[in-house]
C-alpha atoms as a PDB file:
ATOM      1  CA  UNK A   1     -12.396  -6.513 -15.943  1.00  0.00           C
ATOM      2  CA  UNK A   2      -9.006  -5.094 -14.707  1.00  0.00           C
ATOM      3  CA  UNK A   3      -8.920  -3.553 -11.476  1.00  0.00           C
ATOM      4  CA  UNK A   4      -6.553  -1.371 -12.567  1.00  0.00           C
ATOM      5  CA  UNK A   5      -9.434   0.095 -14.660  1.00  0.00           C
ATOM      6  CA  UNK A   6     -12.480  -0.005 -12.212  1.00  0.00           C
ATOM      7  CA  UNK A   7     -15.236   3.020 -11.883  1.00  0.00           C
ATOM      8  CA  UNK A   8     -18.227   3.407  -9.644  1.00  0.00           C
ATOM      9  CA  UNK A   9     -20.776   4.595 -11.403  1.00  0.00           C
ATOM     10  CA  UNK A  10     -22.138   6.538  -8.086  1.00  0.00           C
ATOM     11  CA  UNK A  11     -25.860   6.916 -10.015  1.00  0.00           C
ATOM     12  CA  UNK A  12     -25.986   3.286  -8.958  1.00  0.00           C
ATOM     13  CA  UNK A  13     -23.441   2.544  -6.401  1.00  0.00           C
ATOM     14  CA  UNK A  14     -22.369  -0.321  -8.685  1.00  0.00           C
ATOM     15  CA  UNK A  15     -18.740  -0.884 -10.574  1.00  0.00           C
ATOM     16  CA  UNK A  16     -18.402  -0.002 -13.954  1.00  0.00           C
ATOM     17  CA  UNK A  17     -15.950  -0.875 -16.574  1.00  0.00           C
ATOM     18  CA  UNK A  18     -15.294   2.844 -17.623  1.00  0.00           C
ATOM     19  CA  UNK A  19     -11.599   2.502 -19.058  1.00  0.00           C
ATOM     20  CA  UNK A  20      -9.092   4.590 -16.614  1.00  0.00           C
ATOM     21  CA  UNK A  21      -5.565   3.638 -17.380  1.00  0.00           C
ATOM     22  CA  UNK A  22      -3.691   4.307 -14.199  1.00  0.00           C
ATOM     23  CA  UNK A  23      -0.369   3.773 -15.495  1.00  0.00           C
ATOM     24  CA  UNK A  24      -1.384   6.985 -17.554  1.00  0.00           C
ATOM     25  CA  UNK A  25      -1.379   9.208 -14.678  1.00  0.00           C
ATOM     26  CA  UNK A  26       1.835   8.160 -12.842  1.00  0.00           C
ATOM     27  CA  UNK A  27       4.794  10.665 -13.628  1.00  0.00           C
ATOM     28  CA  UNK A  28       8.262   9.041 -13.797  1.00  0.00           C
ATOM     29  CA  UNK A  29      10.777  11.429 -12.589  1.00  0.00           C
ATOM     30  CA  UNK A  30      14.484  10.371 -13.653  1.00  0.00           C
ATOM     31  CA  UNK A  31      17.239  10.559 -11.194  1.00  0.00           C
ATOM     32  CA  UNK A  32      15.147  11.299  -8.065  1.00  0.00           C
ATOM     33  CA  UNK A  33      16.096  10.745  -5.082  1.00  0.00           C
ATOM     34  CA  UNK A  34      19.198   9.895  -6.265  1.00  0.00           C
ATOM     35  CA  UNK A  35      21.270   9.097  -9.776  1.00  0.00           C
ATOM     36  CA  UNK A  36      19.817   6.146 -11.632  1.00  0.00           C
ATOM     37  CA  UNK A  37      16.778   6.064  -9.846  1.00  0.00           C
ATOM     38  CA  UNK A  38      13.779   6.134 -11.874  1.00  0.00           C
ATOM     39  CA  UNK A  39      10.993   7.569  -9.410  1.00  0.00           C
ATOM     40  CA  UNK A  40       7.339   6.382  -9.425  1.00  0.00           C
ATOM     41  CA  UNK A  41       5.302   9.327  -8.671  1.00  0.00           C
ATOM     42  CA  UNK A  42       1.936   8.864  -7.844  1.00  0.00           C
ATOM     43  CA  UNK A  43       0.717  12.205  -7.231  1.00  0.00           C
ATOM     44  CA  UNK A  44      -1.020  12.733  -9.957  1.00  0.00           C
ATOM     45  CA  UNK A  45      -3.180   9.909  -9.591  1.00  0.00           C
ATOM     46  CA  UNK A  46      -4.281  11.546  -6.619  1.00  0.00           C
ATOM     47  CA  UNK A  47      -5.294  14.972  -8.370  1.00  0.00           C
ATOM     48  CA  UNK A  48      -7.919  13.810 -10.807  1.00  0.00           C
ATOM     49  CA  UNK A  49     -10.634  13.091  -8.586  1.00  0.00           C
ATOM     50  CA  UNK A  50     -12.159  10.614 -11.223  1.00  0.00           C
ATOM     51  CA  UNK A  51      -8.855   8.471 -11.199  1.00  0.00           C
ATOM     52  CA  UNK A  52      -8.340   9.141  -7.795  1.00  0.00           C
ATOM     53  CA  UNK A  53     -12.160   7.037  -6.959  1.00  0.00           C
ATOM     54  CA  UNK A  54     -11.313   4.844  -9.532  1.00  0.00           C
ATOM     55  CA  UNK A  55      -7.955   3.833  -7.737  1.00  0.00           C
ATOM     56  CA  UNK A  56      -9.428   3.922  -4.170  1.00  0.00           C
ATOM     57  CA  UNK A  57     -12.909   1.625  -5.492  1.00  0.00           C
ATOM     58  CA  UNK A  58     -10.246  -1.003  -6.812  1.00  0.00           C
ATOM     59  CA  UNK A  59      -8.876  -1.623  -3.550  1.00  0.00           C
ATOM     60  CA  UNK A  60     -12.344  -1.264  -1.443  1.00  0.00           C
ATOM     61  CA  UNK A  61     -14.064  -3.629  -3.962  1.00  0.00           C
ATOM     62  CA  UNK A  62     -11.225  -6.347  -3.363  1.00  0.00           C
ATOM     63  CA  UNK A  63     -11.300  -5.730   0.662  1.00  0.00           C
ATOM     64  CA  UNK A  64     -15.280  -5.977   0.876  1.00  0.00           C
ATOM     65  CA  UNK A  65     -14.620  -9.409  -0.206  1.00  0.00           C
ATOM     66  CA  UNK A  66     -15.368 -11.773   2.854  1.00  0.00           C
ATOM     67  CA  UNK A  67     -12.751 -13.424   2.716  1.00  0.00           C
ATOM     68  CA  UNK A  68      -9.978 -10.475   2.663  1.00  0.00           C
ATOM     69  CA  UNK A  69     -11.564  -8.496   4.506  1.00  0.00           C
ATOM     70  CA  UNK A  70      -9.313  -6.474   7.220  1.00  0.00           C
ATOM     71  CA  UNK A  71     -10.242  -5.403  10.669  1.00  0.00           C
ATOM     72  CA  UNK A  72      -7.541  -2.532  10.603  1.00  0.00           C
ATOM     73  CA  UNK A  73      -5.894  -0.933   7.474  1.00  0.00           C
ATOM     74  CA  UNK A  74      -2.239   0.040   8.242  1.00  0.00           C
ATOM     75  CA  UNK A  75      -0.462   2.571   6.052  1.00  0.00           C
ATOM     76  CA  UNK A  76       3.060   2.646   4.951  1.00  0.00           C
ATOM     77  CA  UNK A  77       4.930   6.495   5.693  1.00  0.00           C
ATOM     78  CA  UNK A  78       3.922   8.154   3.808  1.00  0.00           C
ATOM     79  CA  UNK A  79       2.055   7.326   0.720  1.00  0.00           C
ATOM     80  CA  UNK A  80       0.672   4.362   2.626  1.00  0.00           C
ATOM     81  CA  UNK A  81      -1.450   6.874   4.488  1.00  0.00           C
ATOM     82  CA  UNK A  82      -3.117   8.511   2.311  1.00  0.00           C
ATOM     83  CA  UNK A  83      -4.664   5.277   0.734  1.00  0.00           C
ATOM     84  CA  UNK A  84      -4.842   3.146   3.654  1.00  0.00           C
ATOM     85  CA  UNK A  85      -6.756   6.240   5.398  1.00  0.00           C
ATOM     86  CA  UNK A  86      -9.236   6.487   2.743  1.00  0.00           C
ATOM     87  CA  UNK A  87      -9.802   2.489   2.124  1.00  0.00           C
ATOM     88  CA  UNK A  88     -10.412   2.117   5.964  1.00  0.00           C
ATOM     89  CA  UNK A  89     -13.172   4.902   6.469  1.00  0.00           C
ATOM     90  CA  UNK A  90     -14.587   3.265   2.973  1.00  0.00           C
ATOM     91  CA  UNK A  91     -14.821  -0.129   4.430  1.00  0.00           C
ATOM     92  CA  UNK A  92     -15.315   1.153   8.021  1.00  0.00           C
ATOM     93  CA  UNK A  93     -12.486  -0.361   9.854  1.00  0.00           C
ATOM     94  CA  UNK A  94      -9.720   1.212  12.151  1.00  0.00           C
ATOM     95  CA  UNK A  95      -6.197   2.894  10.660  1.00  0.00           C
ATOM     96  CA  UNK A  96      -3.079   2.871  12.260  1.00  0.00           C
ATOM     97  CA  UNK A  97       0.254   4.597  10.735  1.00  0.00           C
ATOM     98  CA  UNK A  98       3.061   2.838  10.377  1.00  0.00           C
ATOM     99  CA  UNK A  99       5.688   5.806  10.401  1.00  0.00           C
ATOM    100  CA  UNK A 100       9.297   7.186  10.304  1.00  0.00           C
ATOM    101  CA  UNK A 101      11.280   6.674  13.668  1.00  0.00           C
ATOM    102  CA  UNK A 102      10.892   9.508  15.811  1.00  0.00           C
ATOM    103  CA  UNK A 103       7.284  10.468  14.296  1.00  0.00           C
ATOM    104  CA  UNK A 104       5.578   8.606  16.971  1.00  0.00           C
ATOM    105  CA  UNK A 105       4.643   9.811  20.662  1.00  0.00           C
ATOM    106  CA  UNK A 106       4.027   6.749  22.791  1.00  0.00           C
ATOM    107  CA  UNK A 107       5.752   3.754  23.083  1.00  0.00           C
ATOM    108  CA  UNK A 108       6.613   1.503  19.940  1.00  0.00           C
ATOM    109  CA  UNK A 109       8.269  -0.859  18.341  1.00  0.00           C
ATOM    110  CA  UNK A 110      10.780  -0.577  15.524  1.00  0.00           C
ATOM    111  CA  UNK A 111      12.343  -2.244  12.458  1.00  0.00           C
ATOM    112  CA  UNK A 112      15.203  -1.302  10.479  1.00  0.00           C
ATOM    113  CA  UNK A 113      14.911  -2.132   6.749  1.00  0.00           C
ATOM    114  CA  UNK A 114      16.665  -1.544   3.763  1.00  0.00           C
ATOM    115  CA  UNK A 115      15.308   0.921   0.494  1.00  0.00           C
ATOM    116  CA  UNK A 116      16.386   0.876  -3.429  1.00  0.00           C
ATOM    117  CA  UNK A 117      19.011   3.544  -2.420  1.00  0.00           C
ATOM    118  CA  UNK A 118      19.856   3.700   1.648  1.00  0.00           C
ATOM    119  CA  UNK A 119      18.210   2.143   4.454  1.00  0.00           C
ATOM    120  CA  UNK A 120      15.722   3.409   6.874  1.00  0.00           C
ATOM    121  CA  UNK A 121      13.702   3.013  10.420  1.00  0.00           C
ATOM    122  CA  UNK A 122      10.041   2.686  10.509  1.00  0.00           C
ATOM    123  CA  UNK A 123       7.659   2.204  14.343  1.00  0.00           C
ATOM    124  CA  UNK A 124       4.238   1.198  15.233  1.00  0.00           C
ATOM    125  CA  UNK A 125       3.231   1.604  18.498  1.00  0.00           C
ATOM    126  CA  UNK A 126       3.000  -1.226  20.856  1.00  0.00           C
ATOM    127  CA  UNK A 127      -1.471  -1.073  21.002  1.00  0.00           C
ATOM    128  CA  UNK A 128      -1.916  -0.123  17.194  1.00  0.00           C
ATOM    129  CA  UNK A 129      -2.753  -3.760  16.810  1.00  0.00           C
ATOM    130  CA  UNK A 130      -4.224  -6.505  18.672  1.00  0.00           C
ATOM    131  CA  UNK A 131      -3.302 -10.528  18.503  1.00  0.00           C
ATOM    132  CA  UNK A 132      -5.377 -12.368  16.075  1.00  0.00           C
ATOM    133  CA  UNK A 133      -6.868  -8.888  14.533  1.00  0.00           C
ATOM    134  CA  UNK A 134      -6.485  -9.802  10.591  1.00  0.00           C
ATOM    135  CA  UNK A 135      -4.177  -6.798   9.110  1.00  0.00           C
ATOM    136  CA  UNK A 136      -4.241  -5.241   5.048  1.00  0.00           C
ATOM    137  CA  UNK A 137      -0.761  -3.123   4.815  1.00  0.00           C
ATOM    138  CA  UNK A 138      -0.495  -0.595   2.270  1.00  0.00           C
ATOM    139  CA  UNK A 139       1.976   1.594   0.453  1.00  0.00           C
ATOM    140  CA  UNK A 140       2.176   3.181  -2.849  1.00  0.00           C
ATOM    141  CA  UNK A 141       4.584   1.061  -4.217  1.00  0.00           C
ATOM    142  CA  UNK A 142       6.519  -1.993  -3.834  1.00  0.00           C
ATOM    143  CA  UNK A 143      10.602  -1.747  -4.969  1.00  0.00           C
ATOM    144  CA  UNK A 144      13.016  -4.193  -2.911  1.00  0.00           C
ATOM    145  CA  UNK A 145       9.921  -4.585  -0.695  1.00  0.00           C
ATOM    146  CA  UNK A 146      11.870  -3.674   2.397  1.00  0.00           C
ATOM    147  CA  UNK A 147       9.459  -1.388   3.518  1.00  0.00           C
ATOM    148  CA  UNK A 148       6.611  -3.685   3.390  1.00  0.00           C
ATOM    149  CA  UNK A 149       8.305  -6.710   5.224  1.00  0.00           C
ATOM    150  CA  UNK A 150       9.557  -4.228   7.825  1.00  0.00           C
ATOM    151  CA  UNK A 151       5.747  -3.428   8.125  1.00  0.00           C
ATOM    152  CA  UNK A 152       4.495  -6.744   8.479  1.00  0.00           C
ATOM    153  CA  UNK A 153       7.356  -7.567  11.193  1.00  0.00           C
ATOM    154  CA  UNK A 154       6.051  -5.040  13.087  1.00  0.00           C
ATOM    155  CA  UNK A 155       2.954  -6.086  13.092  1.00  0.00           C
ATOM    156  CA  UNK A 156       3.630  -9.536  12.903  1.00  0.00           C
ATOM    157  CA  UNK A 157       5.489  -8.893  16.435  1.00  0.00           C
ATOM    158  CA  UNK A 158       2.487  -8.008  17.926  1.00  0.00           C
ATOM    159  CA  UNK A 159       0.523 -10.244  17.518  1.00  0.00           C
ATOM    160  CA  UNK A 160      -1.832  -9.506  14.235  1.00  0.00           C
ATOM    161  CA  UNK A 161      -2.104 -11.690  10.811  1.00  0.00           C
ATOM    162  CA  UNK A 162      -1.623  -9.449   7.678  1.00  0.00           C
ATOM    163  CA  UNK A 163      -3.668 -10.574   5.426  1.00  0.00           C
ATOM    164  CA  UNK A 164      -2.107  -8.878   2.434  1.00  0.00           C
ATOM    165  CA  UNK A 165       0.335  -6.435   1.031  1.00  0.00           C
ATOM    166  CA  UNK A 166      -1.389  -4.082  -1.783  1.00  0.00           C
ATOM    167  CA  UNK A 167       0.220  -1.404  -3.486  1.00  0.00           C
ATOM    168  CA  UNK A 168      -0.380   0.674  -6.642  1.00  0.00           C
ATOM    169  CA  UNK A 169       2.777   0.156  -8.502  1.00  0.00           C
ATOM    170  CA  UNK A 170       4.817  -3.348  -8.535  1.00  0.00           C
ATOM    171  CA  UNK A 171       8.459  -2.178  -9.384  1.00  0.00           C
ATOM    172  CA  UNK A 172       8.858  -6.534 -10.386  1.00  0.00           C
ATOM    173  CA  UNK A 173      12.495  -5.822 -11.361  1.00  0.00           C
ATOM    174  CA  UNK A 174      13.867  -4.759  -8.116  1.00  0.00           C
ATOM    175  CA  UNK A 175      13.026  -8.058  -6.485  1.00  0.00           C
ATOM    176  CA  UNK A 176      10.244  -6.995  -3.848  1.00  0.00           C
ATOM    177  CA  UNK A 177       7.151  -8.480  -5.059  1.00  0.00           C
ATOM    178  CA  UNK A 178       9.425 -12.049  -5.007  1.00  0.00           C
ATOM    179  CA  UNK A 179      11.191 -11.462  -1.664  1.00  0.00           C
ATOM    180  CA  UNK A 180       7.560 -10.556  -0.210  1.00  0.00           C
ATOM    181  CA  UNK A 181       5.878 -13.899  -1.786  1.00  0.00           C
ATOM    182  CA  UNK A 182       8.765 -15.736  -0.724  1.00  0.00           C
ATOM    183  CA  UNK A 183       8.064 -14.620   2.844  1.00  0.00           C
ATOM    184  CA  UNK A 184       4.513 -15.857   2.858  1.00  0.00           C
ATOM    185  CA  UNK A 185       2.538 -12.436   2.300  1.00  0.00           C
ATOM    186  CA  UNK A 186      -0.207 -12.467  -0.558  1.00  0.00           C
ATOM    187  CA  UNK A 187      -0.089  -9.269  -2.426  1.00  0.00           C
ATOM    188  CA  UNK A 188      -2.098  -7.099  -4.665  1.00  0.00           C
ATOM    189  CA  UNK A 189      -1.343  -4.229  -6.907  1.00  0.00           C
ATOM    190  CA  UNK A 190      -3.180  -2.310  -9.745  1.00  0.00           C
ATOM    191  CA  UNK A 191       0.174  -1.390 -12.112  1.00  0.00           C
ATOM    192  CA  UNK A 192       3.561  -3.019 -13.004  1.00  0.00           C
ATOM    193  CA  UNK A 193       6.743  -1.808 -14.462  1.00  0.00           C
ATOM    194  CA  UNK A 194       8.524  -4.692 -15.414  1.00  0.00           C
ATOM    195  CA  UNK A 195      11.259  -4.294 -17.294  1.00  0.00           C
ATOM    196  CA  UNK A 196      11.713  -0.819 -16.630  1.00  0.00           C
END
């Protein structure tokens, strides 16, 4: 049983193996944000409300899991937020953003990391996360993974253990997944593009 492919039957609160092919409902968009770029776009994962539960069940049935399971759920701007909200009320732990500089009111700390085309500055504030608390990060997708490992510095810095990165789409061909293994964080995603 793929995970990319998991259903709750919600008759009997149990998982199913109804066939949903994710990869079916992402939309590649050519030449967005920029020339060359070949854009993932996820929302229409997000309006079928079957896929939609099927997607969100994958990553709460891997997270219920003793051993992985978080005591927060932080979410990557902006994506990141809309699954990391939804798996955290589902397994009934804490969210925190992790957001674009200048998007957050109280005091934080910030990383600058580098994206597929440009580079960027993402914050957490300074009490979004306590020492030892055990950390799932989350984002849509993973490209150069610069995003990600600017995540888990941040929380890394203050104190927490992420536990692992999870994403919908591995982009494996940009170099992220390997940079992010290389740096010691676990990670799980439903859908790959390699070699495209």
């Amino acid at each position: 049983m793929t995970t990319a492919r998991l259903l709750k039957n919600w008759t009997t609160g149990q998982l199913d193996t109804t066939m949903i092919d994710l990869k079916a409902h992402i939309r590649t968009v050519p030449d967005w944000p920029v020339p060359g770029v070949q854009f993932r776009d996820i929302t229409p994962l997000l309006q079928d409300p079957q896929v939609f539960r099927a997607l969100i069940d994958a990553f709460v049935s891997r997270y219920r899991e003793p051993s992985l399971r978080p005591d927060v759920v932080a979410g990557i701007d902006a994506r990141g937020f809309i699954l990391g909200a939804v798996v955290a009320y589902e397994l009934q732990v804490g969210f925190v953003p992790i957001r674009k500089k200048g998007k957050l009111p109280f005091t934080t700390v910030e990383e600058i990391y580098e994206l597929e085309y440009g580079s960027a500055t993402v914050e957490l504030h300074v009490d979004a996360v306590h020492p030892g608390q055990r950390v799932l990060l989350i984002d849509d997708l993973i490209a150069t993974g610069g995003t990600m490992m600017a995540g888990k510095n941040l929380l890394e810095q203050l104190g927490a253990t992420v536990i692992e990165g999870a994403a919908i789409v591995d982009l494996p061909e940009l170099g992220g997944s390997d940079k992010l293994k290389a740096a010691g964080l676990a990670l799980f995603t439903l859908v790959d593009y390699a070699g495209h």
